[in-house]
C-alpha atoms as a PDB file:
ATOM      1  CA  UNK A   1     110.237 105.328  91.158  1.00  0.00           C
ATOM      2  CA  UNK A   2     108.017 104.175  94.342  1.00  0.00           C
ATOM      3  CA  UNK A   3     109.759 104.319  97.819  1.00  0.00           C
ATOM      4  CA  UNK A   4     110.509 101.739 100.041  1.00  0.00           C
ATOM      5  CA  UNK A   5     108.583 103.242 102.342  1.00  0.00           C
ATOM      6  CA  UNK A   6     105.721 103.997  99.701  1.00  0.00           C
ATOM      7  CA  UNK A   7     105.470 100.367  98.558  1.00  0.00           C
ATOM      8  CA  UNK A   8     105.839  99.402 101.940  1.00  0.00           C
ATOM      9  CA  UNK A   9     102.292 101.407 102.706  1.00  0.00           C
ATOM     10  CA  UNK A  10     100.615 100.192  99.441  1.00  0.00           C
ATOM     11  CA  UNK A  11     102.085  96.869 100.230  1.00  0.00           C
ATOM     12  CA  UNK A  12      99.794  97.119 103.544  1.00  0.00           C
ATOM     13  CA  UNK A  13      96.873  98.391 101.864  1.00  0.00           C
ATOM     14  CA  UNK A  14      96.664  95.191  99.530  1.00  0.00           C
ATOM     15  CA  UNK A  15      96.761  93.087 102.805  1.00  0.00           C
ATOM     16  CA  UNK A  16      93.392  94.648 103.761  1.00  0.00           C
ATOM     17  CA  UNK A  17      90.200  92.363 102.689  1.00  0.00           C
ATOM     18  CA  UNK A  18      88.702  93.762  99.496  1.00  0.00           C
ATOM     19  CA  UNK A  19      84.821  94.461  99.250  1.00  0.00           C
ATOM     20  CA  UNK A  20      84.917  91.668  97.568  1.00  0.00           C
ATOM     21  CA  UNK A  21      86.310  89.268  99.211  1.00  0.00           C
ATOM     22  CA  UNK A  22      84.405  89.869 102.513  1.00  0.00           C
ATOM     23  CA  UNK A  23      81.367  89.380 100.370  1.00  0.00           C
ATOM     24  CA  UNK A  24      82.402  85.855  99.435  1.00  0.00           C
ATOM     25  CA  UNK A  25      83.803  85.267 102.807  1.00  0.00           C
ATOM     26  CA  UNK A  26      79.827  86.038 103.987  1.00  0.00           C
ATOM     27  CA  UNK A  27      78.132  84.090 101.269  1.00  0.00           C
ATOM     28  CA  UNK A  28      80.442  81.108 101.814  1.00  0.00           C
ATOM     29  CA  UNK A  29      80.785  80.644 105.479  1.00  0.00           C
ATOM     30  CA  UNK A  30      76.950  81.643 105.167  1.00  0.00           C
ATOM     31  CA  UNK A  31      76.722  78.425 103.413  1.00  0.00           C
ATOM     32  CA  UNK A  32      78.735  76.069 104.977  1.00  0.00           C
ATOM     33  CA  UNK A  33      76.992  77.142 108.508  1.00  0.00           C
ATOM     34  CA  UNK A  34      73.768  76.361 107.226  1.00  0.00           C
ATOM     35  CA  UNK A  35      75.082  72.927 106.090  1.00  0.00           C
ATOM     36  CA  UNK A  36      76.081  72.035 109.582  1.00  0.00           C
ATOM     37  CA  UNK A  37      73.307  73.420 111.596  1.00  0.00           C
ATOM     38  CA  UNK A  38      70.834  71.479 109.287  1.00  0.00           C
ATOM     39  CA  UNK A  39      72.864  68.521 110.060  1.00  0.00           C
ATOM     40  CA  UNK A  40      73.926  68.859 113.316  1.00  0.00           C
ATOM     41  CA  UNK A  41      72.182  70.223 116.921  1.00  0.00           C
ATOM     42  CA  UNK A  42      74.269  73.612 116.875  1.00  0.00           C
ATOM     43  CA  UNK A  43      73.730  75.734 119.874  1.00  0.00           C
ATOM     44  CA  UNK A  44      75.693  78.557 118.210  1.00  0.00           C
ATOM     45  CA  UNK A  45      78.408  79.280 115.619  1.00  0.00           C
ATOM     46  CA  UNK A  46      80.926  82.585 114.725  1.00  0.00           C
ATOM     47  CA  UNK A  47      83.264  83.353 112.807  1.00  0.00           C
ATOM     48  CA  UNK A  48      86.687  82.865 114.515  1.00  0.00           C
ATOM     49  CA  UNK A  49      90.793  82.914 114.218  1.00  0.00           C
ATOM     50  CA  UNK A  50      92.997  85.409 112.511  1.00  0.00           C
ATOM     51  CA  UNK A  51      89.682  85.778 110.325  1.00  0.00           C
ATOM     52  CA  UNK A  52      88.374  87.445 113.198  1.00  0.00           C
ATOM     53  CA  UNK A  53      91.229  88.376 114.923  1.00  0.00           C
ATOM     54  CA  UNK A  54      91.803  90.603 111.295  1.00  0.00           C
ATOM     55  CA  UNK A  55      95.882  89.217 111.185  1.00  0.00           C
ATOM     56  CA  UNK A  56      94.553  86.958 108.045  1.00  0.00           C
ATOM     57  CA  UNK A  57      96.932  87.029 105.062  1.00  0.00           C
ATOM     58  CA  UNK A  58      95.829  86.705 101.456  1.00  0.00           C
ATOM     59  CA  UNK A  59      94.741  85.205  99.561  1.00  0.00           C
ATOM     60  CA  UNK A  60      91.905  84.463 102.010  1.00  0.00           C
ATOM     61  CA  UNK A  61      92.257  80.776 103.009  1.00  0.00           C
ATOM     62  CA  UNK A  62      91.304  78.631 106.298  1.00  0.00           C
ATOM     63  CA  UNK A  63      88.504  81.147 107.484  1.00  0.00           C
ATOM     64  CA  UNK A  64      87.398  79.642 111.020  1.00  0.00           C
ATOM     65  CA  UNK A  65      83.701  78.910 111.544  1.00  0.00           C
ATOM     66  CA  UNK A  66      83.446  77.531 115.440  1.00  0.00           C
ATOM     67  CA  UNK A  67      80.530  75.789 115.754  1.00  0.00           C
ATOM     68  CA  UNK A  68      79.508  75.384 119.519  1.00  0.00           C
ATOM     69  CA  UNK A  69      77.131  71.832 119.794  1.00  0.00           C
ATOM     70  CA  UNK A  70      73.842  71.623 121.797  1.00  0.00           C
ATOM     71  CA  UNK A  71      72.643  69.418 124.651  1.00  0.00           C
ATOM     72  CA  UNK A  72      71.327  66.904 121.801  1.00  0.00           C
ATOM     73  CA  UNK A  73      75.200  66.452 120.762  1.00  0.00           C
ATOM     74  CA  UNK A  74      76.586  66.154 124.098  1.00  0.00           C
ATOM     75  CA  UNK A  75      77.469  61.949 123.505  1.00  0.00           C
ATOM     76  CA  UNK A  76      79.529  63.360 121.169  1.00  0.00           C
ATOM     77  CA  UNK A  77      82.344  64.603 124.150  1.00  0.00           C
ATOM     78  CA  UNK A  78      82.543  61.276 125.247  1.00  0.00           C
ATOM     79  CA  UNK A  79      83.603  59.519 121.872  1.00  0.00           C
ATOM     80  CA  UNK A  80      87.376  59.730 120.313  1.00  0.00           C
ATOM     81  CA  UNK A  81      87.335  63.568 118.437  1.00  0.00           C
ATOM     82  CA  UNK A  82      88.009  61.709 115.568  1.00  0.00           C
ATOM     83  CA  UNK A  83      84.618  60.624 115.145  1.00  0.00           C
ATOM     84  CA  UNK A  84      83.467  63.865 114.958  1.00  0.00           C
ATOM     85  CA  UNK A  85      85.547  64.932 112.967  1.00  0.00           C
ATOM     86  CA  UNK A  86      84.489  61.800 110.285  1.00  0.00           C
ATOM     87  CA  UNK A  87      80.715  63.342 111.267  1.00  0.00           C
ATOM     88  CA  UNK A  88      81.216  66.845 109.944  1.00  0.00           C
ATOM     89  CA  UNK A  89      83.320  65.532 106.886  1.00  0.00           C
ATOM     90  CA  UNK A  90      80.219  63.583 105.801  1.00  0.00           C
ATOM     91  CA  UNK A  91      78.038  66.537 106.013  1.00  0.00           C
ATOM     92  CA  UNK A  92      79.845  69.009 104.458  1.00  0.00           C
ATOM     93  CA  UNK A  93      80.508  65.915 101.431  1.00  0.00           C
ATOM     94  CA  UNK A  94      76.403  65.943 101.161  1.00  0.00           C
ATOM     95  CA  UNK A  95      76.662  69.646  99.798  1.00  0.00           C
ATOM     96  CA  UNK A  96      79.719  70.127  98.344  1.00  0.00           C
ATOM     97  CA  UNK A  97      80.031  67.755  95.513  1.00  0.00           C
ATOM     98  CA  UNK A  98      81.488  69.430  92.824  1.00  0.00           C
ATOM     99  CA  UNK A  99      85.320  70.876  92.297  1.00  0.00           C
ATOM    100  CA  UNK A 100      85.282  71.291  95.993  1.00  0.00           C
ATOM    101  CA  UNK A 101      87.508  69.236  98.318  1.00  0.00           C
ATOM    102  CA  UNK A 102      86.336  68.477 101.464  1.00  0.00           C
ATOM    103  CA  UNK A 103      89.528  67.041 103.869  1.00  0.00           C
ATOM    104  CA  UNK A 104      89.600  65.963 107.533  1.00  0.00           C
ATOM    105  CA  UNK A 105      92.805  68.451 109.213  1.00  0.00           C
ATOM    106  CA  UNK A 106      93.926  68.052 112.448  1.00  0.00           C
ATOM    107  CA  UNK A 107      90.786  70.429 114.653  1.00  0.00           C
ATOM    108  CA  UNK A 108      88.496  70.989 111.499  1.00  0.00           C
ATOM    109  CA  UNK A 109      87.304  70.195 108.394  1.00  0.00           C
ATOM    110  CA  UNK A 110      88.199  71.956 105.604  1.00  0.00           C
ATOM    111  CA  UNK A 111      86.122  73.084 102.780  1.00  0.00           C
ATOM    112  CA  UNK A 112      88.738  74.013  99.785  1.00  0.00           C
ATOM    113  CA  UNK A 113      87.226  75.902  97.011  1.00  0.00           C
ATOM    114  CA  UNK A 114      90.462  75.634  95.012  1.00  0.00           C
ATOM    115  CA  UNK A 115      92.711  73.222  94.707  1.00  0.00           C
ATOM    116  CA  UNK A 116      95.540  74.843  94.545  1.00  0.00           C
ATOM    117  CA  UNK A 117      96.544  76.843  97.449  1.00  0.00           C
ATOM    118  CA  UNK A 118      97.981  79.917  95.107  1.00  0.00           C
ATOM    119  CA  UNK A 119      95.498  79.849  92.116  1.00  0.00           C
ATOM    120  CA  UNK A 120      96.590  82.422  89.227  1.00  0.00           C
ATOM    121  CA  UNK A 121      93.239  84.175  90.030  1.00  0.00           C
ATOM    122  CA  UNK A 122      92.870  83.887  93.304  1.00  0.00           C
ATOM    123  CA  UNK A 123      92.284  87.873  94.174  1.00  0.00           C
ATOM    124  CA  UNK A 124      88.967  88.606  95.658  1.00  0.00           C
ATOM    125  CA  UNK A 125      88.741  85.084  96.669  1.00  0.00           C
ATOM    126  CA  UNK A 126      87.898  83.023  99.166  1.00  0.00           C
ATOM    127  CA  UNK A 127      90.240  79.984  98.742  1.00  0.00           C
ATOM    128  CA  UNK A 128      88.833  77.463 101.657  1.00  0.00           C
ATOM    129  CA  UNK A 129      86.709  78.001 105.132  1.00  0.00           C
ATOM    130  CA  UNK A 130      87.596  75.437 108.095  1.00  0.00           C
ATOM    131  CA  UNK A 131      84.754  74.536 110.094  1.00  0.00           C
ATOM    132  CA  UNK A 132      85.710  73.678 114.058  1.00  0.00           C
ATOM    133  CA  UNK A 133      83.150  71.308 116.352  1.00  0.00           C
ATOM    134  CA  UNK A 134      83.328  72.227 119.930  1.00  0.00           C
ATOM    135  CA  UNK A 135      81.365  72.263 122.984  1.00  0.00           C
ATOM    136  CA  UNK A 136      81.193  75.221 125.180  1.00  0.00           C
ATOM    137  CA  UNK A 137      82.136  74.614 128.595  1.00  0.00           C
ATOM    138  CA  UNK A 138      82.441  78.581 130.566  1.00  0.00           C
ATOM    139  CA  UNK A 139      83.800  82.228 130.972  1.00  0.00           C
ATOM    140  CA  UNK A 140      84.346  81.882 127.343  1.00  0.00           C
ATOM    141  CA  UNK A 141      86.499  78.173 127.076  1.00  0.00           C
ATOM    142  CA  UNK A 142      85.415  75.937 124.204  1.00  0.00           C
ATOM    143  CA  UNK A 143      86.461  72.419 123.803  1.00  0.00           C
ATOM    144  CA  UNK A 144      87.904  71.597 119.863  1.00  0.00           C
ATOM    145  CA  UNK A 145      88.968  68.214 118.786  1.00  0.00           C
ATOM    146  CA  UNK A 146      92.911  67.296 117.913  1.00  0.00           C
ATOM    147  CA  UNK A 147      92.937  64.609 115.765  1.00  0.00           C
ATOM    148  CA  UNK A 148      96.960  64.352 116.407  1.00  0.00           C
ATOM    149  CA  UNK A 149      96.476  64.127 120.017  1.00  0.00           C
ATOM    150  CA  UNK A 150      93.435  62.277 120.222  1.00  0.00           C
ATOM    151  CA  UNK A 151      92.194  64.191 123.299  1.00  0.00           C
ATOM    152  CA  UNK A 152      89.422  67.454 123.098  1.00  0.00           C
ATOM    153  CA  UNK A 153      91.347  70.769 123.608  1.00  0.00           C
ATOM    154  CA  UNK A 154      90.347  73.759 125.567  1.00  0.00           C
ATOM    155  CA  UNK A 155      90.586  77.152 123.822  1.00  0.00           C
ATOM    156  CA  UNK A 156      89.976  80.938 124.526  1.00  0.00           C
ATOM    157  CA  UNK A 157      88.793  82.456 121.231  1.00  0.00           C
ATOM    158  CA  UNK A 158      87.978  85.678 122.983  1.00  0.00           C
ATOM    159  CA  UNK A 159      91.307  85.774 124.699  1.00  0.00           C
ATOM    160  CA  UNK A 160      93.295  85.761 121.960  1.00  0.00           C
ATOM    161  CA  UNK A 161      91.467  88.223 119.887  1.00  0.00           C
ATOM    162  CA  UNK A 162      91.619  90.777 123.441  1.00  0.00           C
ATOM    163  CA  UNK A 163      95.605  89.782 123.116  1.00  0.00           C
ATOM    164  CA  UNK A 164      95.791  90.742 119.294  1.00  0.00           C
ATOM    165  CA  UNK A 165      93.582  93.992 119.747  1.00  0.00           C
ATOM    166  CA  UNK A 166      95.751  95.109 122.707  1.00  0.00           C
ATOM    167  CA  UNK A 167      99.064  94.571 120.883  1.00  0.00           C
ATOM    168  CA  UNK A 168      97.860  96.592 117.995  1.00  0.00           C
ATOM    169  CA  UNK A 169      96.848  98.949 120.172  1.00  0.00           C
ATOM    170  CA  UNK A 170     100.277  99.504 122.173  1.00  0.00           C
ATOM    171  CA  UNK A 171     101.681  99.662 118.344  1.00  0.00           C
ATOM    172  CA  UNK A 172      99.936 102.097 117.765  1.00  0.00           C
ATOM    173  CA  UNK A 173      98.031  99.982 114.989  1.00  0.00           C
ATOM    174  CA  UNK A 174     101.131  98.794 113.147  1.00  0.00           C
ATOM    175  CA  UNK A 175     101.224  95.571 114.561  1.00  0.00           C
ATOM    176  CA  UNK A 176      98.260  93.774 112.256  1.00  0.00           C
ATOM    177  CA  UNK A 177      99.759  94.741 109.229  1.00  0.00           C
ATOM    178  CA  UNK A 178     103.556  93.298 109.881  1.00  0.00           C
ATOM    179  CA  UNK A 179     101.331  90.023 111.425  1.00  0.00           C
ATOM    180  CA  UNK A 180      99.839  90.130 108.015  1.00  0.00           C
ATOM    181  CA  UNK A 181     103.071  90.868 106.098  1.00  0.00           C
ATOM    182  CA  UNK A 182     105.463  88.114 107.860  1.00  0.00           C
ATOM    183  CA  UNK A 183     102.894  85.785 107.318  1.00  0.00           C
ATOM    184  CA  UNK A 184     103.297  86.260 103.705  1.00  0.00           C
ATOM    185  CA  UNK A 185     106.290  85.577 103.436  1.00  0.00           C
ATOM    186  CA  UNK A 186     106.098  82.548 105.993  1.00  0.00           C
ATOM    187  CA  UNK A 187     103.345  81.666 102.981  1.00  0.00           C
ATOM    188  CA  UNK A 188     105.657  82.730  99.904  1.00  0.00           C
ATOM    189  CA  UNK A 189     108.330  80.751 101.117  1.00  0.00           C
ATOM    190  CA  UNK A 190     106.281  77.165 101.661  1.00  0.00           C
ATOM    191  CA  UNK A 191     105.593  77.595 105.646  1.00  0.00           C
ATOM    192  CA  UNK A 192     108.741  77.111 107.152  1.00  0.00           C
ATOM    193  CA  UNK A 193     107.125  78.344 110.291  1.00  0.00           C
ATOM    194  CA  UNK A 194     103.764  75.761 111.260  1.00  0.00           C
ATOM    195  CA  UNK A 195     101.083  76.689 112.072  1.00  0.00           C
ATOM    196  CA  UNK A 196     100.397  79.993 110.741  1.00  0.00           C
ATOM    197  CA  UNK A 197      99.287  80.670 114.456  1.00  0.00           C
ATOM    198  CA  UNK A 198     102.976  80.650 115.420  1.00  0.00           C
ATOM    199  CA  UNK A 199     103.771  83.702 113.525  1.00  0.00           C
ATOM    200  CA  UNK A 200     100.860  85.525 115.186  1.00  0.00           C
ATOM    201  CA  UNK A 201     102.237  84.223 118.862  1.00  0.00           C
ATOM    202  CA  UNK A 202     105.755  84.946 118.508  1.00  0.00           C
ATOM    203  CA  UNK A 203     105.193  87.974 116.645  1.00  0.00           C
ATOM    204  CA  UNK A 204     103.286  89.278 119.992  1.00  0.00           C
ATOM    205  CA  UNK A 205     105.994  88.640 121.906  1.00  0.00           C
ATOM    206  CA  UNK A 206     108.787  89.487 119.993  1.00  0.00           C
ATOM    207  CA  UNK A 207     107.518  93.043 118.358  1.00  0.00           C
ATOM    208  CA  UNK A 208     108.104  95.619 120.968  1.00  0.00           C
ATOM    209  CA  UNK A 209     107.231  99.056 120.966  1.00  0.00           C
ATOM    210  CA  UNK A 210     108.436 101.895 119.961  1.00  0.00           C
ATOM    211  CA  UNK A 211     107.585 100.794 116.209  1.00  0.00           C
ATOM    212  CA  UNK A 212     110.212 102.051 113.768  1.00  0.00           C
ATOM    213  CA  UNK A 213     109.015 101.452 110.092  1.00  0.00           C
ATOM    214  CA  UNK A 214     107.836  98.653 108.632  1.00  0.00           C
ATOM    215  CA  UNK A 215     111.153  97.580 106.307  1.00  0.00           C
ATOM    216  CA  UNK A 216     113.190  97.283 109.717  1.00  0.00           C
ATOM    217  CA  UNK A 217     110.264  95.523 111.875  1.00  0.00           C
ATOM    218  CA  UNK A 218     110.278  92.790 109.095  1.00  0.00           C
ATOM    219  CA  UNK A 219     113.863  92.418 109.303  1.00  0.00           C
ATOM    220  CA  UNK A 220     114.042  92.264 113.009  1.00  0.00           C
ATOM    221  CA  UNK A 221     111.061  90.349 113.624  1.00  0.00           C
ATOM    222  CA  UNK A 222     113.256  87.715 110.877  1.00  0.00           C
ATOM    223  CA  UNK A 223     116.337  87.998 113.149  1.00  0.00           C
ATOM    224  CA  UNK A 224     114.526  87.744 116.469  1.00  0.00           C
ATOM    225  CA  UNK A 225     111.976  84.558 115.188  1.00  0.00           C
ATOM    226  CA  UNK A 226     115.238  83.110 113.939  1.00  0.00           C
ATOM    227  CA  UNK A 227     117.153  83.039 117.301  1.00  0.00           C
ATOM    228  CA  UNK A 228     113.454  82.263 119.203  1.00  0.00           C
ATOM    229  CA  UNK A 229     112.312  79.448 116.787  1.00  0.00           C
ATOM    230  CA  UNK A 230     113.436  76.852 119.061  1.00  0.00           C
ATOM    231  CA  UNK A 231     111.375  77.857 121.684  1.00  0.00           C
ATOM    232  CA  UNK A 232     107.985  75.899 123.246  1.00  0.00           C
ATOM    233  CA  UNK A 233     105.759  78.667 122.876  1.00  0.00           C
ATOM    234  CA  UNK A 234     102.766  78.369 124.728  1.00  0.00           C
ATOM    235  CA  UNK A 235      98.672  78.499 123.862  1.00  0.00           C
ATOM    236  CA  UNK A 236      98.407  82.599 124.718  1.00  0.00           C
ATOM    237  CA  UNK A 237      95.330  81.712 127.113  1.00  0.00           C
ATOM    238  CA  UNK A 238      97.311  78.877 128.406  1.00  0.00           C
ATOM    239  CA  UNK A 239      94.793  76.114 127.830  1.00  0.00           C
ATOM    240  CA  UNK A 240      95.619  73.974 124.919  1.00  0.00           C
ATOM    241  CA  UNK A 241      98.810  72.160 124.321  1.00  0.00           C
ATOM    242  CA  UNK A 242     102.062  74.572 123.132  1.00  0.00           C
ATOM    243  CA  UNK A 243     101.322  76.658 119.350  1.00  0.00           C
ATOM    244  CA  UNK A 244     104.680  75.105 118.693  1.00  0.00           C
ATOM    245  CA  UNK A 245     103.902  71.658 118.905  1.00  0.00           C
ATOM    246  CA  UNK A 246     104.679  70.868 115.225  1.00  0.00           C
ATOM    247  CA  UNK A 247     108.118  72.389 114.983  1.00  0.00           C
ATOM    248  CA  UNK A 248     110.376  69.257 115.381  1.00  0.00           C
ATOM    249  CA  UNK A 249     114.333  69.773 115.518  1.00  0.00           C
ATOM    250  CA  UNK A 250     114.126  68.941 111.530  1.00  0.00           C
ATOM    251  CA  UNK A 251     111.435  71.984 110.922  1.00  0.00           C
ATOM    252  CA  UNK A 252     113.219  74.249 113.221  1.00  0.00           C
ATOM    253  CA  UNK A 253     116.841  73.601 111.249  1.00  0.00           C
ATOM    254  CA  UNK A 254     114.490  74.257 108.100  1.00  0.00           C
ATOM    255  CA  UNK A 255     112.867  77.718 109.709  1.00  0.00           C
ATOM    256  CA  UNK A 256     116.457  78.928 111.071  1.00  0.00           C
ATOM    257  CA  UNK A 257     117.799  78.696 107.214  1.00  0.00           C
ATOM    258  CA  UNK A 258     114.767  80.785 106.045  1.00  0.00           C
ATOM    259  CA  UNK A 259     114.627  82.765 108.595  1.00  0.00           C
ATOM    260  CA  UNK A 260     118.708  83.540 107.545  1.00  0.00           C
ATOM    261  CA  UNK A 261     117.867  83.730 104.177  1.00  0.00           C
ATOM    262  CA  UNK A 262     115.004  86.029 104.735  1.00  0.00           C
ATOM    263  CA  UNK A 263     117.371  88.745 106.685  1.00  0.00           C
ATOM    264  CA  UNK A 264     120.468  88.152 103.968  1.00  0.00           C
ATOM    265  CA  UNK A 265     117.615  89.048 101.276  1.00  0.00           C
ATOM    266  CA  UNK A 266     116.536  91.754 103.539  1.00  0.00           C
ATOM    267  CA  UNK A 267     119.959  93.144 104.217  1.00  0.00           C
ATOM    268  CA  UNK A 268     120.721  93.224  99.920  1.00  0.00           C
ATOM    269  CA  UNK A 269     117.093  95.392 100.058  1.00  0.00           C
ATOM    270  CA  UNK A 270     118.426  98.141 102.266  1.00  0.00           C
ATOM    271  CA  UNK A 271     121.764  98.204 100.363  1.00  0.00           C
ATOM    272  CA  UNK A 272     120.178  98.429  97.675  1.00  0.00           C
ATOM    273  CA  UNK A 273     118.255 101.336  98.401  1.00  0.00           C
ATOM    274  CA  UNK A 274     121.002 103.200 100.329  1.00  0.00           C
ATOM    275  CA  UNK A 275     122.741 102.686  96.776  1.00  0.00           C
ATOM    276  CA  UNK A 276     120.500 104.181  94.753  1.00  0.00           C
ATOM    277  CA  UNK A 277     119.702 101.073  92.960  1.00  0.00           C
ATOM    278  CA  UNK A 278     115.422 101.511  94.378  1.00  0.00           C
ATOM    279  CA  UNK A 279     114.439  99.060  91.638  1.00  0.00           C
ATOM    280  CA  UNK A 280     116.397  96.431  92.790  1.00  0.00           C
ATOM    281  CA  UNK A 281     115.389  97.330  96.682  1.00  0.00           C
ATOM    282  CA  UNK A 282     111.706  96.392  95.466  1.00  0.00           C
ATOM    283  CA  UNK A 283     112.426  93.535  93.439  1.00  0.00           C
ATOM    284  CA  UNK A 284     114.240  91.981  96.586  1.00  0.00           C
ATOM    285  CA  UNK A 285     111.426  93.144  98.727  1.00  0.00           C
ATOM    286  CA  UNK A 286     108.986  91.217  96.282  1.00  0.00           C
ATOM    287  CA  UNK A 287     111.132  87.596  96.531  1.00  0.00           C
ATOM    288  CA  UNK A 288     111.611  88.739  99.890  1.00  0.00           C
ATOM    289  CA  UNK A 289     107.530  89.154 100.821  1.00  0.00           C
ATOM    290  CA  UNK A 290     105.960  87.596  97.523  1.00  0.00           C
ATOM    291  CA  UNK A 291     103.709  88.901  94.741  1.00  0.00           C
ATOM    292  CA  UNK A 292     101.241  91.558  96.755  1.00  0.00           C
ATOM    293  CA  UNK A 293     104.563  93.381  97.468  1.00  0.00           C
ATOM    294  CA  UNK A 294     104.262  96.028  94.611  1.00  0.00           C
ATOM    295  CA  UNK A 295     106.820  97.596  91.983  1.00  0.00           C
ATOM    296  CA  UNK A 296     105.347 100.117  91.093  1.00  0.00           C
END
């Protein structure tokens, strides 16, 4: 029978991006940049987010493309971000006509290759790529529309991915795989916690050092998020408006009962195993984490 602390390692290894999939993730946001640079005066565009910050769950969905607009695009800064927005989503409509759904969110457009978010066969795929407008102003600040605010945004791309890499670091490398594991279970149990982004930032606050093992880092990091959900936690470079922005006092009620149910689940798991009952350990683990989390 595998070992908590086996499945827990095997558990991490399926996190990691297959061959595969990074080969689709080049040949589609290979494609999509294309699209926008033939439409578009783009002064340059990378790959960007947890994509490149490597704290991206799967199955591999929202992959950030930022594309940075020339001098010719400029008139752009001074119209509502909205219309920008509405200029991309016509673009990327002109190439992808088929099963693909093309949808306005609120700082990109999104390019979904499947329709459902969870597809049966989604492994090895690349689910949907977001691509970001923005103008570059310096020292590494971009400007990114909000649709919700109706204002442009400054971001640090840079600064959060120095943030994420030093974090690791001081965990001595542990610290991208729980990012990656919470926020499968933040995606197994229908996003209590919005936007994805606020796992990553509360995560970096809450995860201290010394690491332990990965079985009691998830449950803490469940019973610390829980009594910090309620917290305005800030843009890490301190530029755009709070990462918690979308949690009203409905969402956080909703997060605080997952979050509880999440550690009562996780609580059964160690009992479990301290019982001898290790099948049962993994199959609360699974419900627990969702279906990467293996059995065997």
């Amino acid at each position: 029978m595998l070992s908590t602390k086996d499945a827990f390692e095997k558990f991490r290894q399926r996190l990691e991006l297959s061959d595969t999939e990074q080969k689709d993730a080049a040949r589609r946001h290979t494609d999509l940049r294309e699209c926008i640079r033939t439409g578009f005066d783009v002064k340059n565009d990378f790959l960007s987010g947890s994509y490149r910050r490597h704290t991206k769950t799967k199955p591999l969905k929202d992959v950030d493309v930022l594309f940075v607009l020339g001098g010719n695009e400029h008139w752009r800064r001074s119209k509502a971000p909205m219309e920008t927005l509405t200029a991309f989503e016509a673009r990327l409509k002109s190439k992808y006509t088929g099963k693909e759904q093309v949808e306005i969110g609120r700082r990109s457009v999104t390019v979904e290759f499947e329709k459902n978010w969870y597809p049966d066969d989604h492994d090895g795929k690349v689910l949907s790529i977001d691509a970001v407008p923005g103008f570059e102003l310096s020292g590494g600040i971009y400007e990114i529309p909000d649709k919700v605010t109706g204002t442009w945004i400054r971001t640090n791309p840079d600064k959060h991915r120095e943030q994420a890499t030093a974090k690791n670091k001081e965990l001595d490398g542990c610290w991208v795989p729980l990012v990656k594991m919470v926020k499968g279970w933040n995606r197994a149990n229908g996003r209590p916690i919005k936007p994805a982004f606020l796992v990553e930032v509360m995560a970096e606050d809450l995860i201290e050092a010394p690491f332990s093992t990965y079985p009691n880092e998830v449950r803490n990091f469940f019973a610390a998020a829980e009594a910090n959900i309620g917290r305005t936690w800030p843009d890490p470079a301190n530029l755009g408006p709070p990462v918690s922005d979308q949690m009203t006092p409905d969402l956080i009620a909703e997060a605080k009962r997952a979050l509880q149910e999440a550690q009562r689940k996780a609580t059964l798991a160690f009992r479990a195993e301290e019982t001898g009952r290790q099948g049962d350990a993994l199959q609360i683990w699974r419900e627990i984490l969702g279906d990467y989390f293996p059995l065997s």
